[in-house]
Structure formats: structure tokens, C-alpha cells
PDB file of N, CA and C in Angstrom:
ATOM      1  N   UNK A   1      24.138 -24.583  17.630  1.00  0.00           N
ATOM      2  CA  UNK A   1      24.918 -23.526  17.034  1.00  0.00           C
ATOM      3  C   UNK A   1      24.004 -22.324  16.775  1.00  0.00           C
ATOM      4  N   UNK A   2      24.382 -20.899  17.314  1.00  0.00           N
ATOM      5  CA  UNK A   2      23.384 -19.970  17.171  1.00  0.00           C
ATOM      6  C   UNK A   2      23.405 -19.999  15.134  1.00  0.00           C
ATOM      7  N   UNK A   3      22.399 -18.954  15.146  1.00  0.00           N
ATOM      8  CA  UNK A   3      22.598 -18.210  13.827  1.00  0.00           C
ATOM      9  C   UNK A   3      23.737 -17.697  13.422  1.00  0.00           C
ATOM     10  N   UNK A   4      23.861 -17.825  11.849  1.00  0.00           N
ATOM     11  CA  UNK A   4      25.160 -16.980  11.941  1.00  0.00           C
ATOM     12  C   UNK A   4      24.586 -15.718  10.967  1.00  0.00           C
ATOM     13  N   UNK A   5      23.848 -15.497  10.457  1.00  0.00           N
ATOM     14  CA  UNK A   5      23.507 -14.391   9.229  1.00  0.00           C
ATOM     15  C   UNK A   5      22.304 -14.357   9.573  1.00  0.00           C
ATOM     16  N   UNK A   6      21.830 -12.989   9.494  1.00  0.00           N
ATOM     17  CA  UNK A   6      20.413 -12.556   9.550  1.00  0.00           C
ATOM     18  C   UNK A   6      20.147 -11.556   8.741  1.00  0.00           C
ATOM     19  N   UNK A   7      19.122 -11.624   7.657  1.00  0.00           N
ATOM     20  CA  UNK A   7      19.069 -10.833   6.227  1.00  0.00           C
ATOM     21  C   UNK A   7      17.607 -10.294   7.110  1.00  0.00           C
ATOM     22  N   UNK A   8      17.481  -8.702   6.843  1.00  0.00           N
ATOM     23  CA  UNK A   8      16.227  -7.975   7.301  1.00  0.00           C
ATOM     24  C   UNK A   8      16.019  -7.414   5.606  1.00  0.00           C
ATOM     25  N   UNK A   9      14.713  -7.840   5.124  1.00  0.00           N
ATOM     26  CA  UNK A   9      14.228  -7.343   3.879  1.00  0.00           C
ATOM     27  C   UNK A   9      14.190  -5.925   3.990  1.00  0.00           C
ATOM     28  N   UNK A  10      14.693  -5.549   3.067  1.00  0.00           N
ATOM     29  CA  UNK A  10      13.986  -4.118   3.091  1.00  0.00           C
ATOM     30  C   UNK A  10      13.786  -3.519   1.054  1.00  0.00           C
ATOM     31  N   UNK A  11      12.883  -5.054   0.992  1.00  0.00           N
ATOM     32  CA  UNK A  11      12.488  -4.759  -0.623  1.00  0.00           C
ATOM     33  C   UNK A  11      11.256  -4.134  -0.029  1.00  0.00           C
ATOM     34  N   UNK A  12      10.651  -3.475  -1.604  1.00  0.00           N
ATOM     35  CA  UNK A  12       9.503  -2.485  -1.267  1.00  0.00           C
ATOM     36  C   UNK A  12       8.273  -3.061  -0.691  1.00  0.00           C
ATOM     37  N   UNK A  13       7.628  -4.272  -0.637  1.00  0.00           N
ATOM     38  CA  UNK A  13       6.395  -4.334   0.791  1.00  0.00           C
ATOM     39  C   UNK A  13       7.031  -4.621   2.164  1.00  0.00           C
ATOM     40  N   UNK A  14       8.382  -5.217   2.280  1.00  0.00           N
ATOM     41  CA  UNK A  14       8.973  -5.017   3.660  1.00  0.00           C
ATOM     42  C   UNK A  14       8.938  -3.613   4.092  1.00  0.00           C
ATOM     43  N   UNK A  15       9.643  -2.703   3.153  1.00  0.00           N
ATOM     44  CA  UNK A  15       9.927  -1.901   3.765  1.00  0.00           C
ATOM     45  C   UNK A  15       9.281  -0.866   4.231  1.00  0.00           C
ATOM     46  N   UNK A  16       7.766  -1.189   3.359  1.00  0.00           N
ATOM     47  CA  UNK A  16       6.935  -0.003   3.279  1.00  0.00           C
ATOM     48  C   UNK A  16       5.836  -0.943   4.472  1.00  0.00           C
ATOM     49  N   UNK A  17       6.028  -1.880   4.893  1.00  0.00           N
ATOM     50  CA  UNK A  17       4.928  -2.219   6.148  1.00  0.00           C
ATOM     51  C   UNK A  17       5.958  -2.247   7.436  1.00  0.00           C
ATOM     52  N   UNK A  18       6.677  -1.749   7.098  1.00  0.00           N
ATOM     53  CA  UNK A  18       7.884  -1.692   8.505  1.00  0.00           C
ATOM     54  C   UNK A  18       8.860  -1.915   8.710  1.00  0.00           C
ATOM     55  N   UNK A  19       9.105  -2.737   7.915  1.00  0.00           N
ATOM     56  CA  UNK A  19      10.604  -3.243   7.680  1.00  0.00           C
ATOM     57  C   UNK A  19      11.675  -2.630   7.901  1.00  0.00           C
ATOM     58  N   UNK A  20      11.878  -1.341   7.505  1.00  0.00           N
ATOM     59  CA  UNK A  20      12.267  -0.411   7.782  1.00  0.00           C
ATOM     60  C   UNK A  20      13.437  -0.034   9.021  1.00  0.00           C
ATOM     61  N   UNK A  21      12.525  -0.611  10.276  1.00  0.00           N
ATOM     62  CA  UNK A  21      12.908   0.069  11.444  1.00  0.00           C
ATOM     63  C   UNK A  21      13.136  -0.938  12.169  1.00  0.00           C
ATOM     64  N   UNK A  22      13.520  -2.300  10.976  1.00  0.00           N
ATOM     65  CA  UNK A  22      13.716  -3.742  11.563  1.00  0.00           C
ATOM     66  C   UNK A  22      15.189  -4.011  12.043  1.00  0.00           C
ATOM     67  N   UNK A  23      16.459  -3.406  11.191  1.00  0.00           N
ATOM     68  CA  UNK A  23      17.359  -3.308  11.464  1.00  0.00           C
ATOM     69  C   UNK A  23      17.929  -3.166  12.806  1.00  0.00           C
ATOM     70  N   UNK A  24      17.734  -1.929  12.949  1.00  0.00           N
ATOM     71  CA  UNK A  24      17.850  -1.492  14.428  1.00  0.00           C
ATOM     72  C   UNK A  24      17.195  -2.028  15.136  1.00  0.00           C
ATOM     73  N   UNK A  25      15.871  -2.781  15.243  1.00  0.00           N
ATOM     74  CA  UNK A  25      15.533  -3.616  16.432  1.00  0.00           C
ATOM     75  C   UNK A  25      16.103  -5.113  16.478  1.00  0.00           C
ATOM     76  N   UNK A  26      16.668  -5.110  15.436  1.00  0.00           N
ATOM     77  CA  UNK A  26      17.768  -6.538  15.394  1.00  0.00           C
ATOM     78  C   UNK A  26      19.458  -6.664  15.787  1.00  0.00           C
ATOM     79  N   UNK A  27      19.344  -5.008  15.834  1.00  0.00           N
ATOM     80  CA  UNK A  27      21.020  -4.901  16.336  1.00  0.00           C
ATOM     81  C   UNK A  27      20.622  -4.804  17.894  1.00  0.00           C
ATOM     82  N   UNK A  28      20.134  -4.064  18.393  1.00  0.00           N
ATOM     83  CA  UNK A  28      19.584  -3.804  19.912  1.00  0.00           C
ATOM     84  C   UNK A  28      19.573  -5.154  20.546  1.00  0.00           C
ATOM     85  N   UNK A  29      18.574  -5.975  19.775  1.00  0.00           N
ATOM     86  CA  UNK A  29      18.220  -7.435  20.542  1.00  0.00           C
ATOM     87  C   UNK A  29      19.699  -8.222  20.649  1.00  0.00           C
ATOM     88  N   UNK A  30      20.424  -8.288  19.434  1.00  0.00           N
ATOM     89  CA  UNK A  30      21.935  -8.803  19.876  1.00  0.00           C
ATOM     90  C   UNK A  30      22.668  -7.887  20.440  1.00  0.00           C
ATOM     91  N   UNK A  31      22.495  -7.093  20.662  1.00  0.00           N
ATOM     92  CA  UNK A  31      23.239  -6.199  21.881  1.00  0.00           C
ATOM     93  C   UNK A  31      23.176  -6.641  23.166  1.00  0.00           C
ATOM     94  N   UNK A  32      21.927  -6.619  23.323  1.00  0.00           N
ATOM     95  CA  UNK A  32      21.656  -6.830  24.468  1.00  0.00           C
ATOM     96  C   UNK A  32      21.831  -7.662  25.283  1.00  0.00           C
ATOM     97  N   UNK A  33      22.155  -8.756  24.365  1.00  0.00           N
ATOM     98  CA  UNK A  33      22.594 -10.086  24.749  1.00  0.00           C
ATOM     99  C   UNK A  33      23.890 -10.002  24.486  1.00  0.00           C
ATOM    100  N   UNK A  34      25.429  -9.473  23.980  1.00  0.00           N
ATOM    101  CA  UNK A  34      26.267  -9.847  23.773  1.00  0.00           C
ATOM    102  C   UNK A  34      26.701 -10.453  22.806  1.00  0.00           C
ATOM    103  N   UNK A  35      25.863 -10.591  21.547  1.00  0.00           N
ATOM    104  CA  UNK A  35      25.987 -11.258  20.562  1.00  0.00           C
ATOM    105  C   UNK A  35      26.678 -10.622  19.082  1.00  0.00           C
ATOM    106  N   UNK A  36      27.147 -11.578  18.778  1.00  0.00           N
ATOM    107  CA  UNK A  36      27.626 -10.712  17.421  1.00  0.00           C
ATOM    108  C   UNK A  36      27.294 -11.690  16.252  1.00  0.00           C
ATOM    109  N   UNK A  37      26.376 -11.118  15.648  1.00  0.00           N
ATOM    110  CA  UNK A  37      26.205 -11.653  14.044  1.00  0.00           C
ATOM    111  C   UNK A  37      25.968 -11.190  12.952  1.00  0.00           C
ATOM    112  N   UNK A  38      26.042 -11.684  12.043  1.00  0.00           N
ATOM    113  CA  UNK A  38      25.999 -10.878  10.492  1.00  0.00           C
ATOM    114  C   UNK A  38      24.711 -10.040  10.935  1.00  0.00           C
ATOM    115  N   UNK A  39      24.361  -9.067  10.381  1.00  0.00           N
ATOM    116  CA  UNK A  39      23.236  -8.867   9.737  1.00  0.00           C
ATOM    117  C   UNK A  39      23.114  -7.873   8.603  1.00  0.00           C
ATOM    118  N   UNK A  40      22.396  -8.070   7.855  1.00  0.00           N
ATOM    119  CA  UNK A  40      22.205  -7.161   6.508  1.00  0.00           C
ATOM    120  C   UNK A  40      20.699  -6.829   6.473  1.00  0.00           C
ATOM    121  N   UNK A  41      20.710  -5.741   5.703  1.00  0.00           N
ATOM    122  CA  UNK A  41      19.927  -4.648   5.484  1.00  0.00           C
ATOM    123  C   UNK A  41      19.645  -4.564   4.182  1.00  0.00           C
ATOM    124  N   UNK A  42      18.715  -5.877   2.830  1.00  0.00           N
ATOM    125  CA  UNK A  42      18.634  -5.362   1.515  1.00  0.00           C
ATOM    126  C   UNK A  42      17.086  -6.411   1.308  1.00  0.00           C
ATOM    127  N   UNK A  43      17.175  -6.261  -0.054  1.00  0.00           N
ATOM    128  CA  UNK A  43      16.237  -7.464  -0.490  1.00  0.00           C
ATOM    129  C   UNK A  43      17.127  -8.482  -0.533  1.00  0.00           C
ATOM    130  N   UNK A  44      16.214  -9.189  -0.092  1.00  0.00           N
ATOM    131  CA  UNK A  44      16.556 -10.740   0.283  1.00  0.00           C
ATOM    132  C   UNK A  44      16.042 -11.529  -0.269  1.00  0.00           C
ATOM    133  N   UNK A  45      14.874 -11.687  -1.260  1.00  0.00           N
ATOM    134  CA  UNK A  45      14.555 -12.966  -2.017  1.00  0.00           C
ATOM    135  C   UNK A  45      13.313 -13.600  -0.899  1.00  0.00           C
ATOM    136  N   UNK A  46      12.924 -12.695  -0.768  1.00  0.00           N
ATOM    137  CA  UNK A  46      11.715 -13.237   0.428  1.00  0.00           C
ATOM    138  C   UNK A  46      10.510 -12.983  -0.209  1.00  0.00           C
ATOM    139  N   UNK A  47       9.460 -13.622  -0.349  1.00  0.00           N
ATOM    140  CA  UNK A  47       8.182 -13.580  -0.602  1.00  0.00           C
ATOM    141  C   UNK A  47       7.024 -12.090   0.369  1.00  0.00           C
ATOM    142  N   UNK A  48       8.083 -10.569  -0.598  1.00  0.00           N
ATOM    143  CA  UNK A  48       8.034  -9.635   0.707  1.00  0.00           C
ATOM    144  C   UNK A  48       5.953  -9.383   1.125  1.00  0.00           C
ATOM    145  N   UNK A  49       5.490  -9.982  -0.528  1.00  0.00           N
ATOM    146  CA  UNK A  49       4.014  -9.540  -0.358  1.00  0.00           C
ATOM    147  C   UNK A  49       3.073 -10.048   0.994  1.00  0.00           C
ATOM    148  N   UNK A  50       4.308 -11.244   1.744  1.00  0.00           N
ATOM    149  CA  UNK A  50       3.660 -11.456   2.993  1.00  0.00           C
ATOM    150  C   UNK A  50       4.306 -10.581   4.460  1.00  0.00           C
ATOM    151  N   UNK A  51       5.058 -10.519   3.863  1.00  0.00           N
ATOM    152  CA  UNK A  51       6.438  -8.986   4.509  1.00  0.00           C
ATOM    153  C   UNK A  51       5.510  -8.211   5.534  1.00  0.00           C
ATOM    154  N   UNK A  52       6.430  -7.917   6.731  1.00  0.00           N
ATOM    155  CA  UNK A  52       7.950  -7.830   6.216  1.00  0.00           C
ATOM    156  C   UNK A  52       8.192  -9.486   6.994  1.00  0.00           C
ATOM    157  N   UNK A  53       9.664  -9.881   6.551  1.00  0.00           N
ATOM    158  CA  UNK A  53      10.083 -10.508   6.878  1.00  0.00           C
ATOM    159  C   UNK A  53      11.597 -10.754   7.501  1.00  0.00           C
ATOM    160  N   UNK A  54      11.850 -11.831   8.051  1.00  0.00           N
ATOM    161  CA  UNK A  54      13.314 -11.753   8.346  1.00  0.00           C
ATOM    162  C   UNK A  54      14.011 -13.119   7.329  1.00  0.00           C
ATOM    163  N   UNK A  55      15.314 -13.033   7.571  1.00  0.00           N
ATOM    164  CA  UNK A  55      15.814 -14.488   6.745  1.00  0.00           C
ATOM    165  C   UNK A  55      16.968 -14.641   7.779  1.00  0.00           C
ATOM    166  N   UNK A  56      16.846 -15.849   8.399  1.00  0.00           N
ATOM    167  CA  UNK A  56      17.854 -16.310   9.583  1.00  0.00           C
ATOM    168  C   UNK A  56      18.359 -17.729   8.912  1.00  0.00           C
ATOM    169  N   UNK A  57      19.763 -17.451   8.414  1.00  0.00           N
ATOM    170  CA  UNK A  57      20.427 -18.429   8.001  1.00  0.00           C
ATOM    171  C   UNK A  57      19.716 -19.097   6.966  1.00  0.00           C
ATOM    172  N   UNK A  58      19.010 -18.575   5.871  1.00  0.00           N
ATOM    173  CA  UNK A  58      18.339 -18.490   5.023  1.00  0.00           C
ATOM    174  C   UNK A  58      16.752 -19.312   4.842  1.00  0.00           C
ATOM    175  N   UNK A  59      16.454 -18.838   6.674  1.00  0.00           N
ATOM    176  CA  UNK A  59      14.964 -19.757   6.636  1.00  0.00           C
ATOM    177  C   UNK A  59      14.085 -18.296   6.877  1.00  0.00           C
ATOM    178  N   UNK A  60      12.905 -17.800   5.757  1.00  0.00           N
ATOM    179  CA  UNK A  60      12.233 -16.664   6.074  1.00  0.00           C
ATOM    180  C   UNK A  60      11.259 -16.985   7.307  1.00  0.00           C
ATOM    181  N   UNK A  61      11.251 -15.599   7.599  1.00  0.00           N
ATOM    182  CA  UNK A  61      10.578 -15.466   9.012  1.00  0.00           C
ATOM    183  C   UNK A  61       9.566 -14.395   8.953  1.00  0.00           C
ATOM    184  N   UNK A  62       7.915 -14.756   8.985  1.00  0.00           N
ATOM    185  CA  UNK A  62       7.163 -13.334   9.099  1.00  0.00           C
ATOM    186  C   UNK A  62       7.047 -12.952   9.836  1.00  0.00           C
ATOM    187  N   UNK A  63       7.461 -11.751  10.001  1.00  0.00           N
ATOM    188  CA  UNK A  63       7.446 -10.788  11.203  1.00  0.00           C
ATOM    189  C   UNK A  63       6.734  -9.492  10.795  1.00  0.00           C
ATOM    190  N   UNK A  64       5.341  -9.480  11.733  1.00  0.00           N
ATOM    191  CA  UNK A  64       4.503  -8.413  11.222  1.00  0.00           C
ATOM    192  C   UNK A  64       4.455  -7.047  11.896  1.00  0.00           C
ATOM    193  N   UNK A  65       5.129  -6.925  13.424  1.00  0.00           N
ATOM    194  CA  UNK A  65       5.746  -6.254  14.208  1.00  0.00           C
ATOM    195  C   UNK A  65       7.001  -6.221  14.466  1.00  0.00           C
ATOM    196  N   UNK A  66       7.386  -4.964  15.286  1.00  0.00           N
ATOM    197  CA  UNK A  66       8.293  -4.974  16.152  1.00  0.00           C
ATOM    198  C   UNK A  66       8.535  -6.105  17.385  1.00  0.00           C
ATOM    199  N   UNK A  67       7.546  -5.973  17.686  1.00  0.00           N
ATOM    200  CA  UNK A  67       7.573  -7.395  18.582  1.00  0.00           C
ATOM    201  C   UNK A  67       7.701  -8.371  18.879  1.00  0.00           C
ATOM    202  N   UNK A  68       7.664  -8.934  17.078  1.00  0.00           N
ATOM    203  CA  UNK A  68       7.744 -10.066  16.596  1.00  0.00           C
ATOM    204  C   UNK A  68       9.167 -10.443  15.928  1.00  0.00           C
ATOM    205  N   UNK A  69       9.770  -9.664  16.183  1.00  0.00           N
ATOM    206  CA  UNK A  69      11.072  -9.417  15.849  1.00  0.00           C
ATOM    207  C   UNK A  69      11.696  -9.812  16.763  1.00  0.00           C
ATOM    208  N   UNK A  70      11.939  -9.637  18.337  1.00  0.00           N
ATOM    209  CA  UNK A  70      11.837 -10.148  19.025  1.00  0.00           C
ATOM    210  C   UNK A  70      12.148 -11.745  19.419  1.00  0.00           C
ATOM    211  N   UNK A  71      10.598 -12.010  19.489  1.00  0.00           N
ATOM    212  CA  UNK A  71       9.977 -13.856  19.558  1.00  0.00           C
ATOM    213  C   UNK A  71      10.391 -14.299  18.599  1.00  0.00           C
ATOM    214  N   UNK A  72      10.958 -13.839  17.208  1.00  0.00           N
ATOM    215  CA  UNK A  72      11.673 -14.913  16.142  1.00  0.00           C
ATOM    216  C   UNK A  72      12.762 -14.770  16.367  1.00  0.00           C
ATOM    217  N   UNK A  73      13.673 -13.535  17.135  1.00  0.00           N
ATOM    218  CA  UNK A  73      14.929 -14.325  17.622  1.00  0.00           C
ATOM    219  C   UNK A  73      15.369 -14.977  18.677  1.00  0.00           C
ATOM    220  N   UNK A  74      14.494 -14.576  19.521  1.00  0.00           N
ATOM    221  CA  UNK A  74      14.416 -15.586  21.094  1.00  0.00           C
ATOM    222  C   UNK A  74      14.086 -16.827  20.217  1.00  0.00           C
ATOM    223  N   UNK A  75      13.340 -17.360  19.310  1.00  0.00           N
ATOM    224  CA  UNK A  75      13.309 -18.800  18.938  1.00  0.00           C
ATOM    225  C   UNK A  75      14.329 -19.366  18.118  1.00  0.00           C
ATOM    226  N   UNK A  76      15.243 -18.624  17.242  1.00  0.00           N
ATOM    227  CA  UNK A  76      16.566 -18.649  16.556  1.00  0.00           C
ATOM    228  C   UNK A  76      17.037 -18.813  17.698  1.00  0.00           C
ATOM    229  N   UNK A  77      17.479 -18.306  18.610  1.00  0.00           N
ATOM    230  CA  UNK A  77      18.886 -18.299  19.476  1.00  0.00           C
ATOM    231  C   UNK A  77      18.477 -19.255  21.145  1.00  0.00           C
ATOM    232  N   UNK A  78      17.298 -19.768  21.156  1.00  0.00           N
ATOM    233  CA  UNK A  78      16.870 -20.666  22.246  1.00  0.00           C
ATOM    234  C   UNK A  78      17.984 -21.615  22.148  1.00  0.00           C
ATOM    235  N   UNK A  79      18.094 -21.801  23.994  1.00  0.00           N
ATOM    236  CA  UNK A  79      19.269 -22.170  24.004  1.00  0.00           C
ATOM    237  C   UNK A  79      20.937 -21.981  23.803  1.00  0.00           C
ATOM    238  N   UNK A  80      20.753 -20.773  23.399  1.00  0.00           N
ATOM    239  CA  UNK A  80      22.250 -20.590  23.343  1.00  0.00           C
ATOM    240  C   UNK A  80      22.561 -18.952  23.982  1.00  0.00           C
ATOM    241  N   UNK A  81      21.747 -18.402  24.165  1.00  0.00           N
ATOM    242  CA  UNK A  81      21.597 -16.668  25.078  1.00  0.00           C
ATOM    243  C   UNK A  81      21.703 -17.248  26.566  1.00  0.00           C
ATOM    244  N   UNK A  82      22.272 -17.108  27.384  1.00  0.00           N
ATOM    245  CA  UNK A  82      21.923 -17.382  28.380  1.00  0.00           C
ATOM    246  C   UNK A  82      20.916 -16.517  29.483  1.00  0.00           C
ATOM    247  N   UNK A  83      20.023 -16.937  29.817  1.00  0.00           N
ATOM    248  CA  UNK A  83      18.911 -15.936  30.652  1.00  0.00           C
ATOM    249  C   UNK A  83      17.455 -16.571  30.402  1.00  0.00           C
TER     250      UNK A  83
END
């Protein structure tokens, strides 16, 4: 079963190490694929001082790039994207 909710921190060390500009690289990536899922845009209750982070179905995810944003949802959605 893919993900169904994806929380992008954007408390103050998320947002201020990038977090920021996480949103939009999380709508793009399910775009791109055809996908449709929650996602939100707040503080999330994430341990942000290791931030930024993601929260996929409420398991945190450090993501220290853009890039890495990415490779933690290709590993959330393995198996179920087809390609």
C-alpha cells in the first residue's frame, strides 16, 4: 500500500536548513508519477534539530537535500510507481 500522508516540516531548523523548498519538490515527484497524496506543509513534531525532515505516514525521514527528497520517496513508494 503506497503512503497515504506526507508531513514536510517546516518548523524553524527545517525550515531554515531548507525545508522550505521541500514542498514543492514533493508535489513535482508525485506528479510526475501520477500520484496523489496528502501532503502538508507545517511543524510536524519531528526532532527538526536534525532537520530538515520528512514524516511519511508518521515515520520521520532525514532529508538533508533536495535530493534526498527524492531517494526517501522512491523508498516510500518502491514497488508501487511503476518504472
Amino acid at each position: 500500500m503506497p503512503p497515504r500522508r506526507i508531513e514536510v516540516c517546516l518548523g524553524s531548523s527545517c525550515f531554515a536548513r531548507g525545508g522550505s523548498a521541500y514542498p514543492a519538490v514533493v508535489q513535482a515527484w508525485l506528479a510526475s508519477r501520477g500520484l496523489e497524496v496528502e501532503v502538508r506543509g507545517r511543524r510536524c513534531g519531528c526532532a527538526c534539530e536534525r532537520g530538515p525532515n520528512l514524516m511519511i505516514d508518521g515515520v520521520e525521514h532525514r532529508v538533508p537535500d533536495a535530493a534526498a527528497v527524492a531517494e526517501v520517496l522512491d523508498r516510500a513508494f518502491a514497488g508501487t510507481v511503476p518504472g
